[in-house]
PDB file of N, CA and C in Angstrom:
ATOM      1  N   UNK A   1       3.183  10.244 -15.316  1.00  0.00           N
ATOM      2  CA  UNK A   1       2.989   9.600 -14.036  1.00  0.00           C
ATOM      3  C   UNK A   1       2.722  10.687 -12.997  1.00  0.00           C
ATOM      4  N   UNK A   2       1.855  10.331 -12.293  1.00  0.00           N
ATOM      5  CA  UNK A   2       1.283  11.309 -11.256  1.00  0.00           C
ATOM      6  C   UNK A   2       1.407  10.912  -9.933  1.00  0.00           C
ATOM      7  N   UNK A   3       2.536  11.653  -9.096  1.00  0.00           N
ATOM      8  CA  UNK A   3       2.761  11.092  -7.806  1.00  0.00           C
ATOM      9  C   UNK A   3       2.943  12.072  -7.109  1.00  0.00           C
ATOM     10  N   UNK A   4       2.168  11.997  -5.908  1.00  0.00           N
ATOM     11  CA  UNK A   4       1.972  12.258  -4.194  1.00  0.00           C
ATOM     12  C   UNK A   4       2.318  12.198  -3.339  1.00  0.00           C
ATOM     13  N   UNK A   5       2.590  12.768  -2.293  1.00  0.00           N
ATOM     14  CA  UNK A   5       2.864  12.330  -1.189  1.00  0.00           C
ATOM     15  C   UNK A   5       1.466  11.569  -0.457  1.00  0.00           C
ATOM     16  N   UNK A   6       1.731  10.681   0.988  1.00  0.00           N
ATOM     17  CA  UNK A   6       0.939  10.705   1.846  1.00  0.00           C
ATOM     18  C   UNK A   6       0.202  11.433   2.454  1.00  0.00           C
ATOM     19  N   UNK A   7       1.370  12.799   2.952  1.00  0.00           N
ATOM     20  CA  UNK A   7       0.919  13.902   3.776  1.00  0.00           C
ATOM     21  C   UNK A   7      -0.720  14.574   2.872  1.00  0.00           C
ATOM     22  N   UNK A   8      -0.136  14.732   1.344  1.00  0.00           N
ATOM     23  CA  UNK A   8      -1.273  15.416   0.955  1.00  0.00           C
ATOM     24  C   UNK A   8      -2.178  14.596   0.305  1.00  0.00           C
ATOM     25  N   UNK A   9      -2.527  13.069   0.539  1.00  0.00           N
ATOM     26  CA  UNK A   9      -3.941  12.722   0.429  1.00  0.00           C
ATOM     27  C   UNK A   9      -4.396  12.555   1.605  1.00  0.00           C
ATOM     28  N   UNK A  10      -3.573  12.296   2.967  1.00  0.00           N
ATOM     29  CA  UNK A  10      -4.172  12.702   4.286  1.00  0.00           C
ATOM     30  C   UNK A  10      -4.815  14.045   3.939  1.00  0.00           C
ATOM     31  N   UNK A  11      -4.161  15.125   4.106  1.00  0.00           N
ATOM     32  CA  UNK A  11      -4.801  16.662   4.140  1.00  0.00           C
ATOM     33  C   UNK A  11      -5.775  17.001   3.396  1.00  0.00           C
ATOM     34  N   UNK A  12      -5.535  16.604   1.624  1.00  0.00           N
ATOM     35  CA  UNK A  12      -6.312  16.968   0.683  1.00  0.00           C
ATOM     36  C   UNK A  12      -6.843  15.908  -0.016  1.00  0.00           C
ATOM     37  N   UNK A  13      -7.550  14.432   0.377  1.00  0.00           N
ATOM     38  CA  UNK A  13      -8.322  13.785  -0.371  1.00  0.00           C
ATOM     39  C   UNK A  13      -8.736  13.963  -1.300  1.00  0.00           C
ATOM     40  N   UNK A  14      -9.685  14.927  -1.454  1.00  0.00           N
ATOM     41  CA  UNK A  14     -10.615  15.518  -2.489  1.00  0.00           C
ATOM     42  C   UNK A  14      -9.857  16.050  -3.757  1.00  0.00           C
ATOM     43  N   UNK A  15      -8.521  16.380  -3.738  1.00  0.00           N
ATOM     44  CA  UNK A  15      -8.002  16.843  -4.625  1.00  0.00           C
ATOM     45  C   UNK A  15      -7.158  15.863  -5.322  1.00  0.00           C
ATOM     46  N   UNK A  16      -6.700  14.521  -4.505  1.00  0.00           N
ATOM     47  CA  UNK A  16      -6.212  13.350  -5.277  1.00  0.00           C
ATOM     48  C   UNK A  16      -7.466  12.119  -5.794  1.00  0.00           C
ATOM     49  N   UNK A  17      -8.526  12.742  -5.113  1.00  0.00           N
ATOM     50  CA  UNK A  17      -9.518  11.928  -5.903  1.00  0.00           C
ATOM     51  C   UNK A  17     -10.234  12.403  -6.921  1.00  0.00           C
ATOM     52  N   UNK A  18     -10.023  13.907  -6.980  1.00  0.00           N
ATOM     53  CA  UNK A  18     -10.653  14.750  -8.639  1.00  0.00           C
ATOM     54  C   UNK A  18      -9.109  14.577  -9.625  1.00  0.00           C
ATOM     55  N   UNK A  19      -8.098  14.170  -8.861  1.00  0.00           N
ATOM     56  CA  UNK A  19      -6.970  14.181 -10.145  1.00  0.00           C
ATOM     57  C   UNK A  19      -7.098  12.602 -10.552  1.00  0.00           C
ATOM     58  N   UNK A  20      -7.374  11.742  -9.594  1.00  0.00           N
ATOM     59  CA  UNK A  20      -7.200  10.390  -9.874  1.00  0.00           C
ATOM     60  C   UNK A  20      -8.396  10.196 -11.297  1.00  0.00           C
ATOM     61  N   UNK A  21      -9.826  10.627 -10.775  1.00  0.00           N
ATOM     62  CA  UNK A  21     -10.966  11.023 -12.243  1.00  0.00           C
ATOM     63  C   UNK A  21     -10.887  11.341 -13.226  1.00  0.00           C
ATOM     64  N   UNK A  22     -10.304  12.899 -13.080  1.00  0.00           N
ATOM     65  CA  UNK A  22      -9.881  13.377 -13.815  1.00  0.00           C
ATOM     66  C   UNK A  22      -9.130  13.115 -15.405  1.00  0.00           C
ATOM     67  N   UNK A  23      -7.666  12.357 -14.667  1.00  0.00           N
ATOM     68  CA  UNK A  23      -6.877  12.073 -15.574  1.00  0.00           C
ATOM     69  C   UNK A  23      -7.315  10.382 -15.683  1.00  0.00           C
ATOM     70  N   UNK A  24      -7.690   9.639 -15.201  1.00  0.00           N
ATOM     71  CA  UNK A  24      -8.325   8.055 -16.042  1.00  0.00           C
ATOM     72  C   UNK A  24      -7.122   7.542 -15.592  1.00  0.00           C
ATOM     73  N   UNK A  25      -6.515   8.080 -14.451  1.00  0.00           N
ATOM     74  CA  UNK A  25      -4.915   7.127 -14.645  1.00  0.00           C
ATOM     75  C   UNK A  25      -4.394   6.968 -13.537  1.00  0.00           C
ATOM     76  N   UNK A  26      -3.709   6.035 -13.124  1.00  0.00           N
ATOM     77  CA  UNK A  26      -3.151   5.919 -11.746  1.00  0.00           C
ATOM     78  C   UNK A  26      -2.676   7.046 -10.979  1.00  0.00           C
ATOM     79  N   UNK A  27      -2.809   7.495  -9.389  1.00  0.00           N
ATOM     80  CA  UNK A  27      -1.924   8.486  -8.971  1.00  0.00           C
ATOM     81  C   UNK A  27      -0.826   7.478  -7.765  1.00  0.00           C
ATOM     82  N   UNK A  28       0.254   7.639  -8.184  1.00  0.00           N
ATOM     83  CA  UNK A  28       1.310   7.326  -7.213  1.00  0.00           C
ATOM     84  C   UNK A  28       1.226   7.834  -5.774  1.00  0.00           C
ATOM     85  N   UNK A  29       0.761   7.238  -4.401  1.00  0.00           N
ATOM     86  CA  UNK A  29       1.665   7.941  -3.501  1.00  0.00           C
ATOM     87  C   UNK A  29       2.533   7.632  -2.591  1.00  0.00           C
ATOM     88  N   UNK A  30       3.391   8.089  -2.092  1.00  0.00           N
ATOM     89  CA  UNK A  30       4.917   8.074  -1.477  1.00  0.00           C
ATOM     90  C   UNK A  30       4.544   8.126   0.018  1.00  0.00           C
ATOM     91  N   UNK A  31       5.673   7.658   0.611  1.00  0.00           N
ATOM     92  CA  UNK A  31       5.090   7.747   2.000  1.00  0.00           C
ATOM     93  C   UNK A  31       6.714   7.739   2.161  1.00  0.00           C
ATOM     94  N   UNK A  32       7.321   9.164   3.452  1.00  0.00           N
ATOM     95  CA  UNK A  32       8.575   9.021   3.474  1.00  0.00           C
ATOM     96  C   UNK A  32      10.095   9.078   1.862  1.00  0.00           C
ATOM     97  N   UNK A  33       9.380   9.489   0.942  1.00  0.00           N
ATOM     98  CA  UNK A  33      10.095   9.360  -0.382  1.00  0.00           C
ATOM     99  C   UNK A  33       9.917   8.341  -0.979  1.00  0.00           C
ATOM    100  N   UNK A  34       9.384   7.346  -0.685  1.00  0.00           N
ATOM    101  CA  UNK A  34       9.502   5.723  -1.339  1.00  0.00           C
ATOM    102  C   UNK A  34       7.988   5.787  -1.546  1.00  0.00           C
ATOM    103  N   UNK A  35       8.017   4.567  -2.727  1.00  0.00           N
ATOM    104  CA  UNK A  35       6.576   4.531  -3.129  1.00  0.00           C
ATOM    105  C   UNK A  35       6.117   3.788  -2.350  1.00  0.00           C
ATOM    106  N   UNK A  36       4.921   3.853  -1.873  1.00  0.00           N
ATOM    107  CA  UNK A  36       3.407   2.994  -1.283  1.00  0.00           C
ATOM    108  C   UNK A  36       2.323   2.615  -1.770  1.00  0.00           C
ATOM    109  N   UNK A  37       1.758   3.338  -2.283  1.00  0.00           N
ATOM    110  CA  UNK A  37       0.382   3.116  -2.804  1.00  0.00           C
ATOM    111  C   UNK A  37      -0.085   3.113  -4.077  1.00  0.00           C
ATOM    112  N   UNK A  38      -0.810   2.678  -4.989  1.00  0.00           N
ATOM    113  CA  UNK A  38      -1.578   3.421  -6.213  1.00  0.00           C
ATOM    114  C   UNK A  38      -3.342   3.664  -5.902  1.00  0.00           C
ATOM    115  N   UNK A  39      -3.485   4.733  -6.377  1.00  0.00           N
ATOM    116  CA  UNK A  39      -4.636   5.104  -6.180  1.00  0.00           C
ATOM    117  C   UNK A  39      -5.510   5.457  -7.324  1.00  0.00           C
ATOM    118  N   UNK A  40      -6.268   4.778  -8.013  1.00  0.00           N
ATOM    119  CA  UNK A  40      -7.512   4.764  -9.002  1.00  0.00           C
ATOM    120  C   UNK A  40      -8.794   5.043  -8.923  1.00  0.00           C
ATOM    121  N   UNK A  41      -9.608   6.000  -9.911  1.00  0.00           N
ATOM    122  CA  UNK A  41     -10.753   5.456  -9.999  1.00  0.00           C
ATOM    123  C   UNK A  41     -11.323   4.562  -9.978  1.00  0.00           C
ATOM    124  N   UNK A  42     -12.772   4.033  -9.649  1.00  0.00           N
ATOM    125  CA  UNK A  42     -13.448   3.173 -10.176  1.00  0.00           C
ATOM    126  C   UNK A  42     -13.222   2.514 -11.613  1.00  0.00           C
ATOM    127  N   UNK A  43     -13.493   3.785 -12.105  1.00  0.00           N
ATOM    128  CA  UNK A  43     -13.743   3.723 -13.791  1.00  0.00           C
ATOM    129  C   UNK A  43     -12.336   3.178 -14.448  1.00  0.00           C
ATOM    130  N   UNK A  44     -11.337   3.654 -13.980  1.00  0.00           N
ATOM    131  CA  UNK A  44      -9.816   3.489 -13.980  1.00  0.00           C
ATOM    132  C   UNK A  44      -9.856   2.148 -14.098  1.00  0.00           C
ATOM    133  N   UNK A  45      -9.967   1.825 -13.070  1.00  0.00           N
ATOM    134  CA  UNK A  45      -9.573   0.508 -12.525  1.00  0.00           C
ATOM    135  C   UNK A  45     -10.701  -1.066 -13.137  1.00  0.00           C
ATOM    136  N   UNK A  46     -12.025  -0.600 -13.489  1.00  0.00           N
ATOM    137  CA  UNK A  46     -12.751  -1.615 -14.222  1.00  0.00           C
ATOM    138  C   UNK A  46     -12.323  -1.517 -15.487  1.00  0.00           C
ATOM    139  N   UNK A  47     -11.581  -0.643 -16.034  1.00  0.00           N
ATOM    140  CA  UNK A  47     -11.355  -0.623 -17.806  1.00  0.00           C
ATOM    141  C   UNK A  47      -9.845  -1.471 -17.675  1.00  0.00           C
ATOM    142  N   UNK A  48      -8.813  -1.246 -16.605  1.00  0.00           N
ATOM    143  CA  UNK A  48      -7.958  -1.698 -16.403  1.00  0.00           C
ATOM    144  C   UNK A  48      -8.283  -3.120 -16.523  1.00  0.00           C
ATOM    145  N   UNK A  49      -8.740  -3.699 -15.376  1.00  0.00           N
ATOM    146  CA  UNK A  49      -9.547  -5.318 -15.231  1.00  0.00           C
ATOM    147  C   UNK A  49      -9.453  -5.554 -16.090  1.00  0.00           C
ATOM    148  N   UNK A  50     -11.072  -5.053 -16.880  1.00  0.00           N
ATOM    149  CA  UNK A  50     -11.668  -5.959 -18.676  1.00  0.00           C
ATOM    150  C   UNK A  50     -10.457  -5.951 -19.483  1.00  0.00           C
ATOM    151  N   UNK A  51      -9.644  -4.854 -19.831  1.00  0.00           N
ATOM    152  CA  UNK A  51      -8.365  -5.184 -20.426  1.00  0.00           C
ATOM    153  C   UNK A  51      -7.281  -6.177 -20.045  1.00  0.00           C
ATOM    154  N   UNK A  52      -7.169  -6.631 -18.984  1.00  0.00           N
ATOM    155  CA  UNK A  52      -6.373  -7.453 -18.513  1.00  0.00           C
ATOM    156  C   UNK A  52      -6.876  -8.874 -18.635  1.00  0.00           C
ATOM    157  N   UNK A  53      -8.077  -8.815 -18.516  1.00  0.00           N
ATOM    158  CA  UNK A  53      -8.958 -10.432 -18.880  1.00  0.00           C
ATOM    159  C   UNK A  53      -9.258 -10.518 -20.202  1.00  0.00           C
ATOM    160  N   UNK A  54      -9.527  -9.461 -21.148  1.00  0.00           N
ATOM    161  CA  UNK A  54      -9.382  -9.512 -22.800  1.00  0.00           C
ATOM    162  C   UNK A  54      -7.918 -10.235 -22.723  1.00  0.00           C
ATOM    163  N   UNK A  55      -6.979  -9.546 -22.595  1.00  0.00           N
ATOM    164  CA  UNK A  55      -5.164 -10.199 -22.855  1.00  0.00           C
ATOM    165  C   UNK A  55      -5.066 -11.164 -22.233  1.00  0.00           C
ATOM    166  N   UNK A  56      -5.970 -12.190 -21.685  1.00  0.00           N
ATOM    167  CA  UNK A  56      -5.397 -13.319 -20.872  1.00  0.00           C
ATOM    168  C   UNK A  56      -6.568 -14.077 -21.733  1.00  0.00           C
ATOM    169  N   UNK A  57      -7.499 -13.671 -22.242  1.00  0.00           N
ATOM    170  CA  UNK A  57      -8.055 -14.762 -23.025  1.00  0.00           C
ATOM    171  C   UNK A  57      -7.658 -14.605 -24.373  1.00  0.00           C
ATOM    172  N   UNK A  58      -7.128 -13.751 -24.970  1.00  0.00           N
ATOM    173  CA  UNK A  58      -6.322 -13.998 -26.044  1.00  0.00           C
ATOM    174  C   UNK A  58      -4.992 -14.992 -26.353  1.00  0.00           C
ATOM    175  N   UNK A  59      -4.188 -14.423 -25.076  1.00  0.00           N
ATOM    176  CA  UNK A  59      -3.273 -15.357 -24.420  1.00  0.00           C
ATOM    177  C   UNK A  59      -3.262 -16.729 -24.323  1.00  0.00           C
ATOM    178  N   UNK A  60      -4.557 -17.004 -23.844  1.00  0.00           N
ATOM    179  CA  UNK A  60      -5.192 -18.441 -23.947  1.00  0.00           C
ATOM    180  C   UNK A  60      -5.360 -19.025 -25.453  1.00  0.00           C
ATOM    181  N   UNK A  61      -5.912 -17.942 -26.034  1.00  0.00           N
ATOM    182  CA  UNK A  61      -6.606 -18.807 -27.737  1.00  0.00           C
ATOM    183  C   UNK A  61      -5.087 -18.601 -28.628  1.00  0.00           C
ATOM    184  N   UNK A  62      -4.105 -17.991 -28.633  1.00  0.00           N
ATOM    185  CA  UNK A  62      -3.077 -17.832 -29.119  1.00  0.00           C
ATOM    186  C   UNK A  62      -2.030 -19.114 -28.770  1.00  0.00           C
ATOM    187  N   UNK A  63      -2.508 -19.409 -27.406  1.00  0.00           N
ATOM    188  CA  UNK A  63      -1.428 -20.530 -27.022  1.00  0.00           C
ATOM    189  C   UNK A  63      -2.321 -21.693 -27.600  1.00  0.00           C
ATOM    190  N   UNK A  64      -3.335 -21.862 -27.850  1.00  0.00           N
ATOM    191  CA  UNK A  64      -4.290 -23.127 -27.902  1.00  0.00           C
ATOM    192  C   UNK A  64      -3.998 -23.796 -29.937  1.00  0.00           C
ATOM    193  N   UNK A  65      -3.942 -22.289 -30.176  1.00  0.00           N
ATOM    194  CA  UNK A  65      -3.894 -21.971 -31.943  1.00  0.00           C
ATOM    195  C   UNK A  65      -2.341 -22.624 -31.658  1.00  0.00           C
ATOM    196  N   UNK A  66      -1.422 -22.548 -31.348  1.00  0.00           N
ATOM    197  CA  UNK A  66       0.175 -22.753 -31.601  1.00  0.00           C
ATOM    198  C   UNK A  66      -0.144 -24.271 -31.111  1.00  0.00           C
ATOM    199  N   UNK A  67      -0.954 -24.615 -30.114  1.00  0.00           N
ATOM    200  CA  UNK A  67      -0.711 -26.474 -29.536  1.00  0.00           C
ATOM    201  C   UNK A  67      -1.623 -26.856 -30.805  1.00  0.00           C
ATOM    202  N   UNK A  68      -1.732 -26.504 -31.716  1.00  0.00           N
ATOM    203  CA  UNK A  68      -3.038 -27.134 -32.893  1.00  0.00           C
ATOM    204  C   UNK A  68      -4.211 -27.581 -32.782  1.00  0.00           C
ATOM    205  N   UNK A  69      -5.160 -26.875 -31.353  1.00  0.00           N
ATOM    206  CA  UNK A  69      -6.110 -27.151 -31.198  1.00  0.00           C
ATOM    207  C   UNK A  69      -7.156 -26.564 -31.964  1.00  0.00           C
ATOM    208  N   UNK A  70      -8.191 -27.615 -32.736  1.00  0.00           N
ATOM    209  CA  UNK A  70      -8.930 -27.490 -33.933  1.00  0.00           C
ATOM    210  C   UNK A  70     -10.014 -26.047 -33.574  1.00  0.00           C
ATOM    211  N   UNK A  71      -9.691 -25.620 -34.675  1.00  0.00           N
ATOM    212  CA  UNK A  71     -10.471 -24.069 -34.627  1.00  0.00           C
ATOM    213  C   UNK A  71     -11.714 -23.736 -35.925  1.00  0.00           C
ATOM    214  N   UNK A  72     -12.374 -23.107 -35.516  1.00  0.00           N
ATOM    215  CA  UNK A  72     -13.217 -23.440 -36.878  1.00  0.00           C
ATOM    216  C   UNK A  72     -13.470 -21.644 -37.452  1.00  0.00           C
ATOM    217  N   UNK A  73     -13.826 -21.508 -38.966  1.00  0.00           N
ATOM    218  CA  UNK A  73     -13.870 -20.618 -39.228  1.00  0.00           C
ATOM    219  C   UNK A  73     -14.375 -19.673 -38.913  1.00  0.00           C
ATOM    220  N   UNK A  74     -14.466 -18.214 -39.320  1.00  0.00           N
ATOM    221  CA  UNK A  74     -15.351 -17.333 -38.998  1.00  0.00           C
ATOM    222  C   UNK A  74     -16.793 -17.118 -39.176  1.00  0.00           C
ATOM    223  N   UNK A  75     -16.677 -17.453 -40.783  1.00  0.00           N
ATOM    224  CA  UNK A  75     -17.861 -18.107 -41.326  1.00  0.00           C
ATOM    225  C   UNK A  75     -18.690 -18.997 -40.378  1.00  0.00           C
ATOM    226  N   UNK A  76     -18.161 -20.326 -40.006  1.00  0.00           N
ATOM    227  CA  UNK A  76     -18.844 -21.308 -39.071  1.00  0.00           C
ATOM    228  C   UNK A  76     -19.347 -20.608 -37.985  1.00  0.00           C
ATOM    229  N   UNK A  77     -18.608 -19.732 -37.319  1.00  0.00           N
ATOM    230  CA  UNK A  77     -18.528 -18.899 -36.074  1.00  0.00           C
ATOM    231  C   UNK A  77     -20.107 -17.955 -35.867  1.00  0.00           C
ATOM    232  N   UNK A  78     -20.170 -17.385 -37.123  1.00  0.00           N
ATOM    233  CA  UNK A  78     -21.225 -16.912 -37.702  1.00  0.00           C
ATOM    234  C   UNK A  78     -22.366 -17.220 -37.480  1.00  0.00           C
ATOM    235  N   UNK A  79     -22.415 -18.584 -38.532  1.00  0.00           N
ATOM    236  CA  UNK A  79     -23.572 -19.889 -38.825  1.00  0.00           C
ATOM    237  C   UNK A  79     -23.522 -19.815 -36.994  1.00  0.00           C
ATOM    238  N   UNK A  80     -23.248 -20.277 -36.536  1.00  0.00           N
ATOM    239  CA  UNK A  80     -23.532 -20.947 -35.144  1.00  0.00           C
ATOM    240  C   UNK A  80     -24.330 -20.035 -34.464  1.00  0.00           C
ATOM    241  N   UNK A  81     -23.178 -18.595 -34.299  1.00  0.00           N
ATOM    242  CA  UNK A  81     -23.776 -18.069 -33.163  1.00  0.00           C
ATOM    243  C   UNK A  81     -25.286 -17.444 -33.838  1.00  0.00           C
ATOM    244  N   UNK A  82     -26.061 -16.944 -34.941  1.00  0.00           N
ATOM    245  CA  UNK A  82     -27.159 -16.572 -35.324  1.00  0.00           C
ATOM    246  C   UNK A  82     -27.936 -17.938 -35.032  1.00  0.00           C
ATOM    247  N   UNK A  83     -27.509 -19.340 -35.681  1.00  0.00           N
ATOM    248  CA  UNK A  83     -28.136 -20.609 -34.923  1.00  0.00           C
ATOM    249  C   UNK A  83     -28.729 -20.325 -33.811  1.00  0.00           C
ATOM    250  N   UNK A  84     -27.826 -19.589 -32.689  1.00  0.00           N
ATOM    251  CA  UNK A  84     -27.821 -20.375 -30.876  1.00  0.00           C
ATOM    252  C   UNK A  84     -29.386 -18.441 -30.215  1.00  0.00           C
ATOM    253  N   UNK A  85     -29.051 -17.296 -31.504  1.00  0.00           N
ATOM    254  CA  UNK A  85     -29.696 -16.782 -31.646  1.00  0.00           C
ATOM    255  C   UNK A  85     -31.282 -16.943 -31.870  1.00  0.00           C
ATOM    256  N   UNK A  86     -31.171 -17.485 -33.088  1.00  0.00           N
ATOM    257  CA  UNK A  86     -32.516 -18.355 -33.709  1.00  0.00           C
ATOM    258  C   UNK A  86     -33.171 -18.985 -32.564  1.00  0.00           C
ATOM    259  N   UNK A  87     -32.545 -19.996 -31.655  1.00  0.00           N
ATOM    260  CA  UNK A  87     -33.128 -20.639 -30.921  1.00  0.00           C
ATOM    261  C   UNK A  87     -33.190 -22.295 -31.580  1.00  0.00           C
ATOM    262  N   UNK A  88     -32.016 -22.195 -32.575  1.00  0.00           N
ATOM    263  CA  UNK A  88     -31.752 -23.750 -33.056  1.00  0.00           C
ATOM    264  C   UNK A  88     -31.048 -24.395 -32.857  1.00  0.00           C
ATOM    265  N   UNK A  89     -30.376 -23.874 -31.724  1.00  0.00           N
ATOM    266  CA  UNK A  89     -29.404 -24.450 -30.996  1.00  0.00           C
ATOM    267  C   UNK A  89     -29.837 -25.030 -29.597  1.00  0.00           C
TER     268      UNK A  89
END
């Protein structure tokens, strides 16, 4: 975990935004000793997202599979989507 003060992303921006790149990973910063902020990349933060909406649509088909909602094979899955490919769908 990588944490900051305020004072030094006021002063030194540039150096919590080449560590924030850098490392792909959140930087903590503090304001007064207590936490305030998180600060991310771009890149950070869209891989974060898509991962978080992958686990919520899994979430979804996992809960759907346990209520016994009808699922069809992989095989079928297959057949279809080269179908909707083909243009025979």
């Amino acid at each position: 975990m990588i944490i900051k003060s305020s004072t030094t992303l006021r002063n030194d921006y540039n150096a919590i935004a080449k560590i924030a790149r850098e490392k792909a990973e959140p930087v903590y910063i503090t304001r007064n000793g207590e936490g305030d902020l998180v600060v991310m990349s771009i890149e950070a933060f869209e891989r974060r997202e898509a991962m978080l909406d992958l686990k919520e649509k899994l979430l979804l088909a996992e809960e759907q599979r346990l209520a016994g909602t009808p699922t069809v094979s992989l095989e079928e899955a297959e057949n279809r989507i080269r179908k909707k490919i083909n243009g025979e769908i």
